[in-house]
PDB file of N, CA and C in Angstrom:
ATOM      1  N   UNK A   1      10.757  39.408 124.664  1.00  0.00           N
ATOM      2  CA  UNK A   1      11.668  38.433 124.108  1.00  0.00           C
ATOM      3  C   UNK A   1      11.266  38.084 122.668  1.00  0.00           C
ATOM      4  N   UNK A   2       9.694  37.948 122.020  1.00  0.00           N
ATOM      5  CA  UNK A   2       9.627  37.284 121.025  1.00  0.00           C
ATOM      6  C   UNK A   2       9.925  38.842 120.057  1.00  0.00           C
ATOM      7  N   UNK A   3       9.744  39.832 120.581  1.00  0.00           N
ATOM      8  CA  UNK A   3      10.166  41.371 119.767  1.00  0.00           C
ATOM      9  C   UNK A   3      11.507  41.002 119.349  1.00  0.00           C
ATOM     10  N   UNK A   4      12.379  40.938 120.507  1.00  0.00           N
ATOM     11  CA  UNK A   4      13.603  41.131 119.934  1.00  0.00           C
ATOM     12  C   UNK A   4      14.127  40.002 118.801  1.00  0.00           C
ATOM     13  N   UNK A   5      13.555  38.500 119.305  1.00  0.00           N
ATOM     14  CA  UNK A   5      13.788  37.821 118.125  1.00  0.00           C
ATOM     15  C   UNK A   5      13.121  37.910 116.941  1.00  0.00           C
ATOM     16  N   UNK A   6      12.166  38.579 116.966  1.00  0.00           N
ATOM     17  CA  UNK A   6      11.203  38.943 115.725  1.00  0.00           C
ATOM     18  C   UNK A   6      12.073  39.745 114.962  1.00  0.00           C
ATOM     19  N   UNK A   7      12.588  40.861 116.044  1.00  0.00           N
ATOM     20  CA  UNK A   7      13.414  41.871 115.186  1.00  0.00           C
ATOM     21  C   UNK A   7      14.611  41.765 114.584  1.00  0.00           C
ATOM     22  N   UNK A   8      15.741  40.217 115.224  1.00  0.00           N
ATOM     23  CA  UNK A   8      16.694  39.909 114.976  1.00  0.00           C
ATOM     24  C   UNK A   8      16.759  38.827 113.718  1.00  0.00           C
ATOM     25  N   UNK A   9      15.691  38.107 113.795  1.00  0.00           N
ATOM     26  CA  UNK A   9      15.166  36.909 112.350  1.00  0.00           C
ATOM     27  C   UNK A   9      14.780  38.276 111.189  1.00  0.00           C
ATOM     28  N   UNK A  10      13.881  38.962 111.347  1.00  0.00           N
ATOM     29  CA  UNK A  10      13.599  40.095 110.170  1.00  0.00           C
ATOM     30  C   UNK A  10      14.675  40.586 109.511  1.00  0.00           C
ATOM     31  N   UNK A  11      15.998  40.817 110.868  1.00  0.00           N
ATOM     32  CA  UNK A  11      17.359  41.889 110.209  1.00  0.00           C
ATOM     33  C   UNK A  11      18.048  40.746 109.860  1.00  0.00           C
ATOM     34  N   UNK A  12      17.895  39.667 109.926  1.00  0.00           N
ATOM     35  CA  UNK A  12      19.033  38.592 109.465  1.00  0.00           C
ATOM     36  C   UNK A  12      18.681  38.434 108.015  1.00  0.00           C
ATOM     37  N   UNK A  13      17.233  37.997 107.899  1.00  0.00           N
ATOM     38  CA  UNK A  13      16.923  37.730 106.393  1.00  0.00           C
ATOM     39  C   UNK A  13      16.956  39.140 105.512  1.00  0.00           C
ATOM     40  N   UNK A  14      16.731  40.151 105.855  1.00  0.00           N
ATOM     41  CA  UNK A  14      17.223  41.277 104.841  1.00  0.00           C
ATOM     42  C   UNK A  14      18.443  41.648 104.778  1.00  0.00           C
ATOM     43  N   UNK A  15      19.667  41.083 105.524  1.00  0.00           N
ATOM     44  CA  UNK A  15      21.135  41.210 105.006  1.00  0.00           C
ATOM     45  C   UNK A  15      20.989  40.069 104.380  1.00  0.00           C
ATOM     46  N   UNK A  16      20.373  39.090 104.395  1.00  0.00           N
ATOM     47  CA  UNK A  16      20.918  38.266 103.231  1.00  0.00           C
ATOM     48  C   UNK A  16      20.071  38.276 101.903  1.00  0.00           C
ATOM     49  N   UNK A  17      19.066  38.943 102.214  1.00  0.00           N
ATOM     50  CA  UNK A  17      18.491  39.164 100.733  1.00  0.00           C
ATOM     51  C   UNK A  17      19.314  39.993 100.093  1.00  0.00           C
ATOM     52  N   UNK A  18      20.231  41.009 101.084  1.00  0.00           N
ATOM     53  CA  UNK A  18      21.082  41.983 100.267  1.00  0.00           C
ATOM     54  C   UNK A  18      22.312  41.487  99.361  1.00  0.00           C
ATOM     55  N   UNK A  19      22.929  40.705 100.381  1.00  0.00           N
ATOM     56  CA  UNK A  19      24.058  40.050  99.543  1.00  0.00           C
ATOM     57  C   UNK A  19      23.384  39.402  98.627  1.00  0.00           C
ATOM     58  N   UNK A  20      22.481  38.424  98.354  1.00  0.00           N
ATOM     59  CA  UNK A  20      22.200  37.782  96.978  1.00  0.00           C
ATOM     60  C   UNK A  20      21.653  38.981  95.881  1.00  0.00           C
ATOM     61  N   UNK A  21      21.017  39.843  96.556  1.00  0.00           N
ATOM     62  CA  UNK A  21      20.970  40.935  95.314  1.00  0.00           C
ATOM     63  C   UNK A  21      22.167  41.477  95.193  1.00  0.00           C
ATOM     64  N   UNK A  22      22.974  41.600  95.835  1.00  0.00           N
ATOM     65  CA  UNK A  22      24.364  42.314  95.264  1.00  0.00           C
ATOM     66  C   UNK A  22      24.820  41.340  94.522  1.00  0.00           C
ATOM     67  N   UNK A  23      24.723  40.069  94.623  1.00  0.00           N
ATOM     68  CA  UNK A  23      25.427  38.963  93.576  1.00  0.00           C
ATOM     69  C   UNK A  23      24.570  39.010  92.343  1.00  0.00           C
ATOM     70  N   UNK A  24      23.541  39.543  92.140  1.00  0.00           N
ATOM     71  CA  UNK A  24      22.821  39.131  91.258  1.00  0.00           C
ATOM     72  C   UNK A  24      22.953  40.400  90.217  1.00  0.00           C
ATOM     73  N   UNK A  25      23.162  41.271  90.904  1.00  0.00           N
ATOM     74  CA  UNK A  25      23.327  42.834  90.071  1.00  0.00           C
ATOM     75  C   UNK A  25      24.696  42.819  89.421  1.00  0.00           C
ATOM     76  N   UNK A  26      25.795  42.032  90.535  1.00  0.00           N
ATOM     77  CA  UNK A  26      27.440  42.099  89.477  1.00  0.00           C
ATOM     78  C   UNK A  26      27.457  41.169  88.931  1.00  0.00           C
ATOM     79  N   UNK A  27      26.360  39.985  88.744  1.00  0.00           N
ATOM     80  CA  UNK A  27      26.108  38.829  87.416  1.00  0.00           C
ATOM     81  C   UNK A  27      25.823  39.699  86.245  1.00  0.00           C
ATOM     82  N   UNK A  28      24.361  40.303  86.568  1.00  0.00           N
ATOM     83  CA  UNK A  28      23.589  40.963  85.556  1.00  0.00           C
ATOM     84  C   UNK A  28      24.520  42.110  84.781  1.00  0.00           C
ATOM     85  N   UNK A  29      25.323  42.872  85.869  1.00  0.00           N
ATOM     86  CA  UNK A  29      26.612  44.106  85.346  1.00  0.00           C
ATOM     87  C   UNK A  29      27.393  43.106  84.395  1.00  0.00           C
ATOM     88  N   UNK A  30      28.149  42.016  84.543  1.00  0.00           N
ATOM     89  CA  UNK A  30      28.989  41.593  83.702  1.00  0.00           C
ATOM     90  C   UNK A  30      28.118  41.102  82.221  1.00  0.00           C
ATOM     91  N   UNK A  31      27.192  40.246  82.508  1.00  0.00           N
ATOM     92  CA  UNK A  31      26.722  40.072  81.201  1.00  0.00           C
ATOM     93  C   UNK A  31      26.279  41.081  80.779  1.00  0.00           C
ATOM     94  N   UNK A  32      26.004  42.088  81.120  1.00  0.00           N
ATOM     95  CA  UNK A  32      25.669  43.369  79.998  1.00  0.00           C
ATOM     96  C   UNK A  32      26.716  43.795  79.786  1.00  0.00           C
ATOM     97  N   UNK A  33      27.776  44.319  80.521  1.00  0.00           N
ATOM     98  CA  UNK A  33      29.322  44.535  80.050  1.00  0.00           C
ATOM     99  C   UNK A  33      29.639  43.495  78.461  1.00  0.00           C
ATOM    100  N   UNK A  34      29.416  42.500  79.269  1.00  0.00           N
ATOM    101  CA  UNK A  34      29.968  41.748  78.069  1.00  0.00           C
ATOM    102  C   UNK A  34      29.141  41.719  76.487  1.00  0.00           C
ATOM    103  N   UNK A  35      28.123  41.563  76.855  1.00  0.00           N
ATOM    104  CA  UNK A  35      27.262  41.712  75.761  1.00  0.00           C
ATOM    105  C   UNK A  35      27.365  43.359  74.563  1.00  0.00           C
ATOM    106  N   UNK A  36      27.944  44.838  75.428  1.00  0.00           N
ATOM    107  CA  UNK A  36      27.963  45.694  75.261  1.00  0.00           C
ATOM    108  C   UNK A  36      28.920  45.523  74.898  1.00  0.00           C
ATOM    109  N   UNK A  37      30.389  44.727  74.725  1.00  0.00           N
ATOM    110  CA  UNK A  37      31.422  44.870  74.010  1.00  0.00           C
ATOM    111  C   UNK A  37      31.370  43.948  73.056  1.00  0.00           C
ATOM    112  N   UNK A  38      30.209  43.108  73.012  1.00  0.00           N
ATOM    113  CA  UNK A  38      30.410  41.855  71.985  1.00  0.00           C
ATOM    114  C   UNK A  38      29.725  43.199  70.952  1.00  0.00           C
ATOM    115  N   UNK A  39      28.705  43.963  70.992  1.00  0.00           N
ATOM    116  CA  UNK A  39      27.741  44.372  70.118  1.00  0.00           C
ATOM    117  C   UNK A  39      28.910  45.787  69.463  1.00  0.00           C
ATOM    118  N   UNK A  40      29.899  46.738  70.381  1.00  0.00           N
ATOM    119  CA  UNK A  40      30.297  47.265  69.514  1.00  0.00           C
ATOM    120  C   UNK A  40      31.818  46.000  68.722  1.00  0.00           C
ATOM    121  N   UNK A  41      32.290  45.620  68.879  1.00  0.00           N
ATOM    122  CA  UNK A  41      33.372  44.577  68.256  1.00  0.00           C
ATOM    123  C   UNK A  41      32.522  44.410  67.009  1.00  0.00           C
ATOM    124  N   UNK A  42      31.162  43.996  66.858  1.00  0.00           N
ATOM    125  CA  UNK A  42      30.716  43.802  65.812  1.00  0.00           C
ATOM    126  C   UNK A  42      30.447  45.419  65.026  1.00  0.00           C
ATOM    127  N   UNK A  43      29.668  46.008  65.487  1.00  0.00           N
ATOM    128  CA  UNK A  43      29.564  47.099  64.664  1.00  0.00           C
ATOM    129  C   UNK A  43      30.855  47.788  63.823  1.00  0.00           C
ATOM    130  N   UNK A  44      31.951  47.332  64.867  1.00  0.00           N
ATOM    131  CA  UNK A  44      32.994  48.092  64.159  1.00  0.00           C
ATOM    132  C   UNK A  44      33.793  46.614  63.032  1.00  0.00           C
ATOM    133  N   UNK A  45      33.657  45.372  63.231  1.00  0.00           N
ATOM    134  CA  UNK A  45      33.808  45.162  62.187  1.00  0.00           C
ATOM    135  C   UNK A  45      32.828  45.132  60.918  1.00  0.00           C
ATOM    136  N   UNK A  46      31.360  45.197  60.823  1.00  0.00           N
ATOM    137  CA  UNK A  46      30.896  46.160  60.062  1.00  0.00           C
ATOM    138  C   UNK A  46      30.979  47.336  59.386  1.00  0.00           C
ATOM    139  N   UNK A  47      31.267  48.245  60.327  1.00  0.00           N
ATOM    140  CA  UNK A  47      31.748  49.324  59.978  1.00  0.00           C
ATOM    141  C   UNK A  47      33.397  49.415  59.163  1.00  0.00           C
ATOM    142  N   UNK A  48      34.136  48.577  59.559  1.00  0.00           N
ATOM    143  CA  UNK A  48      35.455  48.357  58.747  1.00  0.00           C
ATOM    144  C   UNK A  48      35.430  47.873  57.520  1.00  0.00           C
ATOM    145  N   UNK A  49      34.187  46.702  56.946  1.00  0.00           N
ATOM    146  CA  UNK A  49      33.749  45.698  56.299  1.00  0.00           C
ATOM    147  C   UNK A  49      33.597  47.015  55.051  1.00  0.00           C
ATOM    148  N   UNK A  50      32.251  47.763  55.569  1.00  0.00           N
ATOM    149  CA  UNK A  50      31.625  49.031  54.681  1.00  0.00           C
ATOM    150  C   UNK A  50      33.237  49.756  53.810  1.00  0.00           C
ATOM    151  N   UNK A  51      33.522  50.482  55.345  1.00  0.00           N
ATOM    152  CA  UNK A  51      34.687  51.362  54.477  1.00  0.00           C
ATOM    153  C   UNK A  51      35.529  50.541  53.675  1.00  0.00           C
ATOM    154  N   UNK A  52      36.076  49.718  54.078  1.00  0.00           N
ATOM    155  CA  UNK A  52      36.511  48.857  52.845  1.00  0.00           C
ATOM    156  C   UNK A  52      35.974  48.311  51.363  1.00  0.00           C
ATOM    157  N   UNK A  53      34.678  47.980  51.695  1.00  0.00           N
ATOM    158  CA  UNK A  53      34.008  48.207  50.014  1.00  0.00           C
ATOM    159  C   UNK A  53      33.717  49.318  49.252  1.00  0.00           C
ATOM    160  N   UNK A  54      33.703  50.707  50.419  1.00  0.00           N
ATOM    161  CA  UNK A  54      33.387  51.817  49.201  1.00  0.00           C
ATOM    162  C   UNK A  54      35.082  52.008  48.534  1.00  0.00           C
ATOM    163  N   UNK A  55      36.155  52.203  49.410  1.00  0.00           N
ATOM    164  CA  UNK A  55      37.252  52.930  49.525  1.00  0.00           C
ATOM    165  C   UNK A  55      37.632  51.354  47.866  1.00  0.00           C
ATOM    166  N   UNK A  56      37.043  50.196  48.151  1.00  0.00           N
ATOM    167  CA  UNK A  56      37.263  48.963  46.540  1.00  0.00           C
ATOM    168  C   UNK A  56      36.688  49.892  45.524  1.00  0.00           C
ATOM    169  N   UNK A  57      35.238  50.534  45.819  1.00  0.00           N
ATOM    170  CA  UNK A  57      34.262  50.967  44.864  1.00  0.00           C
ATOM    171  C   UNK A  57      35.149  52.454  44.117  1.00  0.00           C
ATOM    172  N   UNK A  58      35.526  52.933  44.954  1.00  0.00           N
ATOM    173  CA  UNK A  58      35.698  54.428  44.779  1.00  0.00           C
ATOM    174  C   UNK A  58      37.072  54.080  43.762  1.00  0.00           C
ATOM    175  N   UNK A  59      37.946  53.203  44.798  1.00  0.00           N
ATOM    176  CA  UNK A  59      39.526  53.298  43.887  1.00  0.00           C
ATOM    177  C   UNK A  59      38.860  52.696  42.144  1.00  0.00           C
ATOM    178  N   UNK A  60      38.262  51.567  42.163  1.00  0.00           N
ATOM    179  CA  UNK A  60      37.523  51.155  40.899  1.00  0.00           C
ATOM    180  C   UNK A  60      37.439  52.436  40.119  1.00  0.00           C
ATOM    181  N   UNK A  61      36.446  53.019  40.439  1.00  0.00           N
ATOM    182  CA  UNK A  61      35.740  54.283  39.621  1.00  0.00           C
ATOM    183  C   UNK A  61      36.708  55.214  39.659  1.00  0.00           C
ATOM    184  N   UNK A  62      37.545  55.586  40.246  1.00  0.00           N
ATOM    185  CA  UNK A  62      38.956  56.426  39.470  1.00  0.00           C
ATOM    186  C   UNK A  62      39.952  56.036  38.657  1.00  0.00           C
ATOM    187  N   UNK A  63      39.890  54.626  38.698  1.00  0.00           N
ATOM    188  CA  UNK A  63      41.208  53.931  37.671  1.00  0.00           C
ATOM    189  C   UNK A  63      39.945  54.313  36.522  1.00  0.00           C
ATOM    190  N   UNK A  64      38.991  53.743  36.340  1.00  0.00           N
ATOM    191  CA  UNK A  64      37.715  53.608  35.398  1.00  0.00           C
ATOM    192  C   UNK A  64      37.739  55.505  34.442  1.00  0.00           C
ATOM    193  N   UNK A  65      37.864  56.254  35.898  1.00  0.00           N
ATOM    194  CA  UNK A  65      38.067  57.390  34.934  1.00  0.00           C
ATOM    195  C   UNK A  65      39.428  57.839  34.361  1.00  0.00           C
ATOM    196  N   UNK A  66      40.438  57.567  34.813  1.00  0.00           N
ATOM    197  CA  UNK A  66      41.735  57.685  35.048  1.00  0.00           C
ATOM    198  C   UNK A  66      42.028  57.160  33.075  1.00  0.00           C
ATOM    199  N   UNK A  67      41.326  56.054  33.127  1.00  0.00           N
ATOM    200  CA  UNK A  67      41.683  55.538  31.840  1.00  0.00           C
ATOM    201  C   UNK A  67      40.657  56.143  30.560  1.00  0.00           C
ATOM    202  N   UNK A  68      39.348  56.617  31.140  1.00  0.00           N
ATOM    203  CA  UNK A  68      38.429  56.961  29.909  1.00  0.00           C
ATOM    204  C   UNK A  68      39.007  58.467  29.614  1.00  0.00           C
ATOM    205  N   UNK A  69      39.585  59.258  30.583  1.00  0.00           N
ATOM    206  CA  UNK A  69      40.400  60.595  30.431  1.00  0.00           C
ATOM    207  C   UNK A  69      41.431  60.316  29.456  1.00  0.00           C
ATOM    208  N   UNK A  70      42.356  59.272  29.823  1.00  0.00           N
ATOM    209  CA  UNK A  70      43.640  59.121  29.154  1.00  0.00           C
ATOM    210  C   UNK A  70      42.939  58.769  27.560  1.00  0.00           C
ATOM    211  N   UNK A  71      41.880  58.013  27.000  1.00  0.00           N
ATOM    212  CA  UNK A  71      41.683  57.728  26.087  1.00  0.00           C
ATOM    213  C   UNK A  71      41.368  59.049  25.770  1.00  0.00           C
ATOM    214  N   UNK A  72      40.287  59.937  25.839  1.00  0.00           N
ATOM    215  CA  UNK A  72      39.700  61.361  25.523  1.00  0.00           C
ATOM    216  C   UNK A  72      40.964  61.945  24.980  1.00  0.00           C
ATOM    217  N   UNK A  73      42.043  61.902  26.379  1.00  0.00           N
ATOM    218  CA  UNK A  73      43.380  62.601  25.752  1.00  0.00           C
ATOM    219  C   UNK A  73      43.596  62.660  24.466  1.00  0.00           C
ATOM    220  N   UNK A  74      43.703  61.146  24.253  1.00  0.00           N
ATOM    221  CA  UNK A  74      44.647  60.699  23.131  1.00  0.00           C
ATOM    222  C   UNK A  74      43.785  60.858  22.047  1.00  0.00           C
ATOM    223  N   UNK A  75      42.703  60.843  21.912  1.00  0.00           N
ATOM    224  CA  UNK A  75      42.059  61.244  21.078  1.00  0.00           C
ATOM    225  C   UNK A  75      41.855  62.129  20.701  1.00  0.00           C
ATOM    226  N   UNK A  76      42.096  63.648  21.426  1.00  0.00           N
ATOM    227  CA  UNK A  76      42.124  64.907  20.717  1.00  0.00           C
ATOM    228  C   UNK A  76      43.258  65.308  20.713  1.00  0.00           C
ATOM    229  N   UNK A  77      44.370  64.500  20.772  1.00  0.00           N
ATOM    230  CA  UNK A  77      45.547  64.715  20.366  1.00  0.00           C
ATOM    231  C   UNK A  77      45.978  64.294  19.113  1.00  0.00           C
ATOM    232  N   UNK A  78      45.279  63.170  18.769  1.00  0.00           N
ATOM    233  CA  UNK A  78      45.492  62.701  17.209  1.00  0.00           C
ATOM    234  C   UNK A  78      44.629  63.511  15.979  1.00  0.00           C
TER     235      UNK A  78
END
């Protein structure tokens, strides 16, 4: 008799250690989910931030040549 309740108290508390580890693993799954979409959202507005200052830098430096050409022009045209 004390076997079988030995054996029935043992199997009770390891299904319930299971369910609280299963609660604790789809806590831990969501905050890393979440955390894993907070971290790319940022990289990519970083990454949008970047291409946008070279694509400022670059258009800059072609008007910049755009106009020192047009002067050159005009100057060996006169």
């Amino acid at each position: 008799m004390k076997k079988i309740f030995l054996s029935l108290t043992i199997a009770s508390l390891l299904f319930s250690c299971k369910e609280e580890t299963n609660e604790k693993l789809k806590v831990a799954k969501e905050a890393l989910n979440s955390e894993v979409k907070e971290r790319i959202d940022s990289a990519q507005a970083k990454a949008k931030k970047n291409i946008d200052s070279v694509e400022l830098k670059l258009k800059s430096k072609l008007d910049t040549f755009v106009i020192k050409s047009a002067k050159k022009l005009k100057e060996s045209v006169n």
